[in-house]
C-alpha atoms as a PDB file:
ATOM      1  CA  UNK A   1      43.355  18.887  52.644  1.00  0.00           C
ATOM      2  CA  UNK A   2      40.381  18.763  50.465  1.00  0.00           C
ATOM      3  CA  UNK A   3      39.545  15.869  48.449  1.00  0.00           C
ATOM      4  CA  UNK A   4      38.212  17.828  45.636  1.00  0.00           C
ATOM      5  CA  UNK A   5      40.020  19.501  43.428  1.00  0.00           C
ATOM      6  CA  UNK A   6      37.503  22.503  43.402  1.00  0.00           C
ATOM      7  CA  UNK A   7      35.495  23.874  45.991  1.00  0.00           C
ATOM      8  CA  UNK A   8      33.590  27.665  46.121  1.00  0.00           C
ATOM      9  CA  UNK A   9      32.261  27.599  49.202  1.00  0.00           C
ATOM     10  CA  UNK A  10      29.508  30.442  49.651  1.00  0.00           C
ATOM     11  CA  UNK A  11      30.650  32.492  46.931  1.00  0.00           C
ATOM     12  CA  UNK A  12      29.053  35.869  45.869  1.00  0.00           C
ATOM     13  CA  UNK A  13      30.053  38.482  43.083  1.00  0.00           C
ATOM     14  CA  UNK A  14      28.336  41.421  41.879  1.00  0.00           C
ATOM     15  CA  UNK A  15      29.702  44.281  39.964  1.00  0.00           C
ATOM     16  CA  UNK A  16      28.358  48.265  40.205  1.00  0.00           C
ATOM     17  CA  UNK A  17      26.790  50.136  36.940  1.00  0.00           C
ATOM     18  CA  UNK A  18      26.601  53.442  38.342  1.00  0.00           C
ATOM     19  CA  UNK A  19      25.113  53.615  41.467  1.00  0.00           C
ATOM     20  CA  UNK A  20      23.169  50.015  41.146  1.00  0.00           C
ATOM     21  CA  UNK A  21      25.160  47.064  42.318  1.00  0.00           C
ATOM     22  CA  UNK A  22      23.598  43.941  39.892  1.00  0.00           C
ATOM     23  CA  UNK A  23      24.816  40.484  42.181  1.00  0.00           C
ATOM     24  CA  UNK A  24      26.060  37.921  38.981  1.00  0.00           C
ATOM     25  CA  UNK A  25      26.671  35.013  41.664  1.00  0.00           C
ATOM     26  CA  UNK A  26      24.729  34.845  44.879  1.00  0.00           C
ATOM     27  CA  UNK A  27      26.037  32.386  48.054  1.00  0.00           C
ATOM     28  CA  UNK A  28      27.417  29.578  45.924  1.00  0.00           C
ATOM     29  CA  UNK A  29      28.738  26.408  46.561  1.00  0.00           C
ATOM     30  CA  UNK A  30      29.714  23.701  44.270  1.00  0.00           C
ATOM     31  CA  UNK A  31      32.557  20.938  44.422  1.00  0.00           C
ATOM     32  CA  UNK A  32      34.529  19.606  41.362  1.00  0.00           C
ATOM     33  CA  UNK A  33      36.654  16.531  41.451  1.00  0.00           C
ATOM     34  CA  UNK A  34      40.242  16.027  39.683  1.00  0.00           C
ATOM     35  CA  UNK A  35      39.803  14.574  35.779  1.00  0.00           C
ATOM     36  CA  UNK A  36      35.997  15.740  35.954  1.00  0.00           C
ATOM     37  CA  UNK A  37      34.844  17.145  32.717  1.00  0.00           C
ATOM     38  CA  UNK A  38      31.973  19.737  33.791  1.00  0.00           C
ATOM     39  CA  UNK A  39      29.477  21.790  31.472  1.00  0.00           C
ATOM     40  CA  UNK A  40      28.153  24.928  32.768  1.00  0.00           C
ATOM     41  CA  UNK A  41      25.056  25.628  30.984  1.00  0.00           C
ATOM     42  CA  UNK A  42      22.877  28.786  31.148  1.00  0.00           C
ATOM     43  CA  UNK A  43      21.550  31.512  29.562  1.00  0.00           C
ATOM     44  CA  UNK A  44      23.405  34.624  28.381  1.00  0.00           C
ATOM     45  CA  UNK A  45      24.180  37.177  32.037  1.00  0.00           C
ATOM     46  CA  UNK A  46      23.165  33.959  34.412  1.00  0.00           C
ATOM     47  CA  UNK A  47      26.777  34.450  35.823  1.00  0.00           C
ATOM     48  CA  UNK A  48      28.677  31.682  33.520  1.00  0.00           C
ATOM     49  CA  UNK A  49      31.940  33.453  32.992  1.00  0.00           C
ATOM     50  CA  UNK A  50      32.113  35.751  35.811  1.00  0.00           C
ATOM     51  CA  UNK A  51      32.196  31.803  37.371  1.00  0.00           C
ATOM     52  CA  UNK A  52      35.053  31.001  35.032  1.00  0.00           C
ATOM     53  CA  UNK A  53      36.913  34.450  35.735  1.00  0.00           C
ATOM     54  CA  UNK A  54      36.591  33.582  39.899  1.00  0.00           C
ATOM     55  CA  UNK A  55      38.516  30.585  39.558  1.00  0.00           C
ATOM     56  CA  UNK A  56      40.880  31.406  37.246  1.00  0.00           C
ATOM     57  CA  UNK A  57      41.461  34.413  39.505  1.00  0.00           C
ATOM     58  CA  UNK A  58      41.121  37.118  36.728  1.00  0.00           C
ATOM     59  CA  UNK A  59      38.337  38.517  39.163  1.00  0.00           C
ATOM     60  CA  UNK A  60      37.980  38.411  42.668  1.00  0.00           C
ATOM     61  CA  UNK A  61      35.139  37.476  45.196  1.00  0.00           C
ATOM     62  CA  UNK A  62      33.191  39.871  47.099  1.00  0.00           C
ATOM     63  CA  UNK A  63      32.707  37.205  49.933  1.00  0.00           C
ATOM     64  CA  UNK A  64      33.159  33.087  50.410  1.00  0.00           C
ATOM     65  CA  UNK A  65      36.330  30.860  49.774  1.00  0.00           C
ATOM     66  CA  UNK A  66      37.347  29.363  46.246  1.00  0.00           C
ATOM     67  CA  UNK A  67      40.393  26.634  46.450  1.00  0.00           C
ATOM     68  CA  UNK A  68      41.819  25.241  43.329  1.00  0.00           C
ATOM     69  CA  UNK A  69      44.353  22.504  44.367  1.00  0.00           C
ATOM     70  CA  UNK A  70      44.261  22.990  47.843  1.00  0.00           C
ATOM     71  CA  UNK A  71      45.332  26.350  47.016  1.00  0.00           C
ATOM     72  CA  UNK A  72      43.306  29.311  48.367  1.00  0.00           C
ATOM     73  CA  UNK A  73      42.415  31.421  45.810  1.00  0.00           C
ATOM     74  CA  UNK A  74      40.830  34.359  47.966  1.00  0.00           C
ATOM     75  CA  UNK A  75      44.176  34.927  49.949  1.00  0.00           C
ATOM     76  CA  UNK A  76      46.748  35.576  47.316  1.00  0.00           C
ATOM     77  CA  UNK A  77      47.655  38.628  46.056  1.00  0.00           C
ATOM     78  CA  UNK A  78      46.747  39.684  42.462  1.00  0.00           C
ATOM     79  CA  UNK A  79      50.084  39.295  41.859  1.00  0.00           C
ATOM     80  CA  UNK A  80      50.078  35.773  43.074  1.00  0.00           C
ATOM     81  CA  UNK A  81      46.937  34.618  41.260  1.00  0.00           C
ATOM     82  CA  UNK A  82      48.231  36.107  38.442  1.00  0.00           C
ATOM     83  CA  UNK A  83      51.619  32.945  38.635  1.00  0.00           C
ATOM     84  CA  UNK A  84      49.074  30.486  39.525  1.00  0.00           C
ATOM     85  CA  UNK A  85      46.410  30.983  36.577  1.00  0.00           C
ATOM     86  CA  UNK A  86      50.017  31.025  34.518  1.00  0.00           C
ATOM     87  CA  UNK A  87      51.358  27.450  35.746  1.00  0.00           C
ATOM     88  CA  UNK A  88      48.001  25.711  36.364  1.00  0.00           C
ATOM     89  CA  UNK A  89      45.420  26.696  34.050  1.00  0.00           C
ATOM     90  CA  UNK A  90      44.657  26.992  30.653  1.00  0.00           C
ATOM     91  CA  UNK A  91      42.082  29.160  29.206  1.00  0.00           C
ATOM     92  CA  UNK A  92      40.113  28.792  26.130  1.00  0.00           C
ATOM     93  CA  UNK A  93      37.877  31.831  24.525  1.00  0.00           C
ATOM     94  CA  UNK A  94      35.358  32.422  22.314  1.00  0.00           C
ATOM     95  CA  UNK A  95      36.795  35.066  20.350  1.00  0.00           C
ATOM     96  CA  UNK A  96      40.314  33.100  20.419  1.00  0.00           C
ATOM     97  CA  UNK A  97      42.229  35.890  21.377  1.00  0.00           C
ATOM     98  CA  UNK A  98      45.398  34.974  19.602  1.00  0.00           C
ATOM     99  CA  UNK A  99      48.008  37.814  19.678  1.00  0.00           C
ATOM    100  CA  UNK A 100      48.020  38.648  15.799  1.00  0.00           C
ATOM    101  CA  UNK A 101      51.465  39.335  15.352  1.00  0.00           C
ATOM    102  CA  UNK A 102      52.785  35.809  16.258  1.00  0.00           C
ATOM    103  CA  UNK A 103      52.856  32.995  14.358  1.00  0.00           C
ATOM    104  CA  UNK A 104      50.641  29.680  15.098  1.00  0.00           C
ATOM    105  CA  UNK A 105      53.815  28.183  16.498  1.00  0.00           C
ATOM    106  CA  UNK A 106      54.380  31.475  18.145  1.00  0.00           C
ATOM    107  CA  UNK A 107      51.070  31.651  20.206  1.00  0.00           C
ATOM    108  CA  UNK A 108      51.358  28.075  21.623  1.00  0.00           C
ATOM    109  CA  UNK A 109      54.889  28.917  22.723  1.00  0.00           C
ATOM    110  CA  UNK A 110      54.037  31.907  24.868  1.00  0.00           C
ATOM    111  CA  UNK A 111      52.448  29.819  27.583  1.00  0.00           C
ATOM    112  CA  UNK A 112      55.702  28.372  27.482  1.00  0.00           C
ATOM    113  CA  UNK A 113      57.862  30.904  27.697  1.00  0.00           C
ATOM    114  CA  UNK A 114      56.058  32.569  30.597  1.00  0.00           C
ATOM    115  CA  UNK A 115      56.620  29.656  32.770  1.00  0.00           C
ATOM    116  CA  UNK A 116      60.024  29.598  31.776  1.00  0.00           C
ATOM    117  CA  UNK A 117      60.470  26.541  30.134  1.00  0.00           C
ATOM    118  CA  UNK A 118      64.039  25.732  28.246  1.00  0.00           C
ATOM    119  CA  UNK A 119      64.492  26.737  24.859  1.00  0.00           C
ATOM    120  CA  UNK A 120      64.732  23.676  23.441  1.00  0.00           C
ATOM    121  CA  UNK A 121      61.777  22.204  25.229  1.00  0.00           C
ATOM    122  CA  UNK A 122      59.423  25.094  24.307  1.00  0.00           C
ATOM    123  CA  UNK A 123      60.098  24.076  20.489  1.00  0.00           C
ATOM    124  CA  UNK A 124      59.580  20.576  20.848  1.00  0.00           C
ATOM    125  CA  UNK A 125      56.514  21.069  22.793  1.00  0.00           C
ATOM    126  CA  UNK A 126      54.861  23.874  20.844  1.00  0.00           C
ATOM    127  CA  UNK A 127      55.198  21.889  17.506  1.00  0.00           C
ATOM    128  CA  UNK A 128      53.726  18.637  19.109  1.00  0.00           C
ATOM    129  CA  UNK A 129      50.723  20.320  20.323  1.00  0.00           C
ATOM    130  CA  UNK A 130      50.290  21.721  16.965  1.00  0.00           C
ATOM    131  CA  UNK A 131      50.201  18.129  15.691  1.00  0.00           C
ATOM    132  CA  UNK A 132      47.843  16.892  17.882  1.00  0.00           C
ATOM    133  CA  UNK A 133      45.893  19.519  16.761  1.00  0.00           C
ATOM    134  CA  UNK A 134      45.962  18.682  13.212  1.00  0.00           C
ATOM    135  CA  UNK A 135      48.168  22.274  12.154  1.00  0.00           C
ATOM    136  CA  UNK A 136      51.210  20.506  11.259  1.00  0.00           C
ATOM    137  CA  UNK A 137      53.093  22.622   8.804  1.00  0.00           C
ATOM    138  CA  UNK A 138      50.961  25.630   9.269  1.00  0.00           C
ATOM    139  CA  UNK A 139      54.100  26.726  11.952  1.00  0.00           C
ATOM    140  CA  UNK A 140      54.598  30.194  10.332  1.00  0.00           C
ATOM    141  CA  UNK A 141      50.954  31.246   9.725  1.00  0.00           C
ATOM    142  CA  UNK A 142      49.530  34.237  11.281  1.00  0.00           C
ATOM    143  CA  UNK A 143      45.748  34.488  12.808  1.00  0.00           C
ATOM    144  CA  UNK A 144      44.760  36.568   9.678  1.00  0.00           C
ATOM    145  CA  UNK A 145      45.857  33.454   7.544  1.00  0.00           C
ATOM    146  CA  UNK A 146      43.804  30.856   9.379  1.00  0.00           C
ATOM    147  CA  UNK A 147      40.405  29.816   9.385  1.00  0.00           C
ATOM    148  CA  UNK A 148      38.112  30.230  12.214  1.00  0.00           C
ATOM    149  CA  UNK A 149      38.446  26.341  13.311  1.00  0.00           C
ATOM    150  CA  UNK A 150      41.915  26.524  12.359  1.00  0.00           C
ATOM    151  CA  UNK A 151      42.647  29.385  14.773  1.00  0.00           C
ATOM    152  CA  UNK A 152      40.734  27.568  18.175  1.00  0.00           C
ATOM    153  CA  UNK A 153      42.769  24.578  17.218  1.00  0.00           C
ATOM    154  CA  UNK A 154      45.507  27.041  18.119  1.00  0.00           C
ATOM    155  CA  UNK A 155      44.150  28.452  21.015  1.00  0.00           C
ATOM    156  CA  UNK A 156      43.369  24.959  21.892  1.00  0.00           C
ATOM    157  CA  UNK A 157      47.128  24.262  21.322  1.00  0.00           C
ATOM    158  CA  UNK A 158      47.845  27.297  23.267  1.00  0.00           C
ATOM    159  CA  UNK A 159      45.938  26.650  26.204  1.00  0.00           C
ATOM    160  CA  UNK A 160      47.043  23.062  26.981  1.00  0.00           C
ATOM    161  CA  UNK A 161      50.660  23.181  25.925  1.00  0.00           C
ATOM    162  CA  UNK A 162      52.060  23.237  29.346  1.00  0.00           C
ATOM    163  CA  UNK A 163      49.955  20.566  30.832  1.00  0.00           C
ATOM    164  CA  UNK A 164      47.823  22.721  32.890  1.00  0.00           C
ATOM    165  CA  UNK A 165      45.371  20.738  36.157  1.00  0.00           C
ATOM    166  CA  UNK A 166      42.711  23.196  35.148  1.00  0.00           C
ATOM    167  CA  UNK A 167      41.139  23.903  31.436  1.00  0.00           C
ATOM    168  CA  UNK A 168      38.192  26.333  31.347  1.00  0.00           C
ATOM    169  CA  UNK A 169      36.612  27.394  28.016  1.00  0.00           C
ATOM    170  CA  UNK A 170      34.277  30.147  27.754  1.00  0.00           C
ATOM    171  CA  UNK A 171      31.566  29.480  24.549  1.00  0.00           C
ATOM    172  CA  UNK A 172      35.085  27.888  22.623  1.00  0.00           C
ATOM    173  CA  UNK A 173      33.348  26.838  19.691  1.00  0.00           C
ATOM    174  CA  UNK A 174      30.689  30.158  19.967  1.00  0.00           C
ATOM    175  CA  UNK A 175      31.926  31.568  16.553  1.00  0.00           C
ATOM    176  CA  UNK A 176      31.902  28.155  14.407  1.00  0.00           C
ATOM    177  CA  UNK A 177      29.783  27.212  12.232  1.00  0.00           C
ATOM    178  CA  UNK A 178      28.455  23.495  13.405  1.00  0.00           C
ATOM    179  CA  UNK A 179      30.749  21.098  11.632  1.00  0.00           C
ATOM    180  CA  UNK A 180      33.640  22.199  13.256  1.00  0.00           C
ATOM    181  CA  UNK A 181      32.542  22.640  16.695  1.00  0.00           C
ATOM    182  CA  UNK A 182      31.810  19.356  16.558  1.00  0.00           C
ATOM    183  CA  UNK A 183      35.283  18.745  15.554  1.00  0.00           C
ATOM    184  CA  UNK A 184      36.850  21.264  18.023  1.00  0.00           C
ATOM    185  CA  UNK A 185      34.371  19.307  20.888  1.00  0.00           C
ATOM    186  CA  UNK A 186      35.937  15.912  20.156  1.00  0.00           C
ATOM    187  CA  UNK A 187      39.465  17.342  20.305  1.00  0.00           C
ATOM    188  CA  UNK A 188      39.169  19.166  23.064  1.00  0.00           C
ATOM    189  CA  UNK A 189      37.676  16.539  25.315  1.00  0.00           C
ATOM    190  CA  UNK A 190      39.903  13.822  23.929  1.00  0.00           C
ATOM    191  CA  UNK A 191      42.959  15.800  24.776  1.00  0.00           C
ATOM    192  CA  UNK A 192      41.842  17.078  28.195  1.00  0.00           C
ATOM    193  CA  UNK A 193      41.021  13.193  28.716  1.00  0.00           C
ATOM    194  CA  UNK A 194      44.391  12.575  27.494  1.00  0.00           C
ATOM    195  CA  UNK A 195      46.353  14.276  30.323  1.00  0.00           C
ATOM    196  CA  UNK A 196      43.876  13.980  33.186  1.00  0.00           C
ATOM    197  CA  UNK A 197      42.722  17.295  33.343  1.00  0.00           C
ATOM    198  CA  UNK A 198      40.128  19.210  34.696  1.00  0.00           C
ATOM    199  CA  UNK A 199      37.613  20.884  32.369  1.00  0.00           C
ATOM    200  CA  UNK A 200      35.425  23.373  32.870  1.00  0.00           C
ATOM    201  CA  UNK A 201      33.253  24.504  29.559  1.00  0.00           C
ATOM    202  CA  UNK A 202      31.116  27.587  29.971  1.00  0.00           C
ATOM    203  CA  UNK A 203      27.992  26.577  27.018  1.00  0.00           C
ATOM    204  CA  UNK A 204      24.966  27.448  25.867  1.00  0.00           C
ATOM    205  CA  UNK A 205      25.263  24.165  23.852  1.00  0.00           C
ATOM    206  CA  UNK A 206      23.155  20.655  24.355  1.00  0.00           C
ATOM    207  CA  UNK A 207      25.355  19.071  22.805  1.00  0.00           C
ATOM    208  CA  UNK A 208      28.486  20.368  24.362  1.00  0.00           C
ATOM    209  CA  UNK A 209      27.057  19.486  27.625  1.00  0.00           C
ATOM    210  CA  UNK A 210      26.393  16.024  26.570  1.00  0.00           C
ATOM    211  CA  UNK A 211      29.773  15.257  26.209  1.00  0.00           C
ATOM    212  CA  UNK A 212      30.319  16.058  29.861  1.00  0.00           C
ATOM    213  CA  UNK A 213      30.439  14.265  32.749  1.00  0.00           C
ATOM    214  CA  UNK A 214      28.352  16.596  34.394  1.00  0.00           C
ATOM    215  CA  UNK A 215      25.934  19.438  33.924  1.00  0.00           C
ATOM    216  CA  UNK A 216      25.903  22.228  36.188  1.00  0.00           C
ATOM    217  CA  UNK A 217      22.550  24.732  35.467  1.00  0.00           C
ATOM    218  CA  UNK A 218      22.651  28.157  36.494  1.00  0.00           C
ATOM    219  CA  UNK A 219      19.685  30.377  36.499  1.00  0.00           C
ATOM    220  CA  UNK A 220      20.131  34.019  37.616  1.00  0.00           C
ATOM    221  CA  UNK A 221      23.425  33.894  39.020  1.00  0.00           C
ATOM    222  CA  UNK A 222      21.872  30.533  41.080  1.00  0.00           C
ATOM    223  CA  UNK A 223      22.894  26.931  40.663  1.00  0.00           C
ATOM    224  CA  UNK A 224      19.271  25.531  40.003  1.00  0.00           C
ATOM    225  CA  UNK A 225      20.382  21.883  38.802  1.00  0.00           C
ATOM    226  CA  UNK A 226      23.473  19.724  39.160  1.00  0.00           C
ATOM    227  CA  UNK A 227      23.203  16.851  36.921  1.00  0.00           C
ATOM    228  CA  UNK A 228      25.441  13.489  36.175  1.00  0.00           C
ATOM    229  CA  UNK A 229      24.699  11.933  32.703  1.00  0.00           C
ATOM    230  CA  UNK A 230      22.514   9.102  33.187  1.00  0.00           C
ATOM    231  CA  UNK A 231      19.668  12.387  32.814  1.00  0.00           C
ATOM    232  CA  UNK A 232      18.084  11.353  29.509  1.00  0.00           C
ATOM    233  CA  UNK A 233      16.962  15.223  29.115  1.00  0.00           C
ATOM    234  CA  UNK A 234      19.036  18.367  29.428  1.00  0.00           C
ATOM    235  CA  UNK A 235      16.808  20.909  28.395  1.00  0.00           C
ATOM    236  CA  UNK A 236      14.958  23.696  30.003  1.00  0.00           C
END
């Protein structure tokens, strides 16, 4: 067994428009350990969340291995990725993609109720995440009735609810203004810290990736740097 908690071993990915075939991710490797908070910085189409969507198992190799847990991503069925992104992983987008017709209380729950949880324990934990989040008493609001930073606090909420190994976020604080994605930074990473988990944040942000305990650079669908923190200078 693998003592990393991820591993892509000679990965590759590219996707057909028309009769061109464009490669996102070419023959990549890269290890991640449990508890390790990683930034994946790059610039817009250099293959940052078609990474994201390969280990979450939304979308599937065209050749190498990925393992997440010791579990082999590249040998289960659709069908079978589709339980294991449920009960292990927690995902965090830019646009929020809260279902509109639930309530705040209502989104967190879902996770919850997929998984199967007991009734009474899906309440309990849905309105303590939405504590720890800061939305207490906002229960029975709907997307439309929440601000943009109140609405990734519940897709925060939503994503972490049922204690998932794995948290990847995809450009989570993308569409707010700079005030509160410092705020949503600081929660985020304190709660992942919190539980132990794994993070994985897809940014085009410094000063996400600062907050990090590593920086992973892509370039073209290439790793080009892998950095730990003691580098005094993340840019380009």
């Amino acid at each position: 067994m693998s003592d990393h908690f991820i591993t892509l071993e000679q990965v590759s990915k590219s996707y057909n428009a028309g009769s061109t075939s464009h490669q996102v991710l070419g023959d990549l490797s890269l290890n991640v350990a449990k508890g390790e908070q990683v930034a994946i910085l790059g610039h817009s189409g250099c293959g940052k969340s078609t990474l994201l969507n390969l280990i979450s198992g939304i979308d599937y190799v065209d050749s190498g291995v990925i393992s997440v847990a010791n579990t082999n991503l590249t040998t289960l069925s659709e069908k079978e990725r589709t339980l294991f992104r449920r009960q292990h992983i927690g995902f965090i987008f830019q646009s929020f993609n809260l279902i509109q017709t639930l309530t705040a209380l209502e989104n967190i729950q879902l996770p919850l109720q997929l998984n199967r949880y007991p009734a009474t324990e899906i309440e309990a934990r849905a309105k303590s995440m939405l504590t720890r989040v800061g939305l207490n008493g906002r229960d029975n609001a709907f997307p439309d009735q929440l601000s943009g930073g109140e609405q990734q606090r519940v897709a925060i909420a939503r994503a972490m609810v049922h204690s998932p190994a794995l948290v990847l976020a995809d450009e989570h604080t993308g569409n707010l203004d700079a005030d509160t994605g410092r705020e949503m930074i600081e929660l985020f990473s304190e709660l992942a810290k919190s539980e132990s988990q794994t993070v994985l944040i897809v940014t085009h942000s410094l000063a996400i990736a600062k907050t990090a305990d590593r920086v992973l650079r892509f370039l073209d669908g290439k790793l080009i740097a892998d950095d730990n923190l003691d580098a005094t200078d993340l840019a380009w």
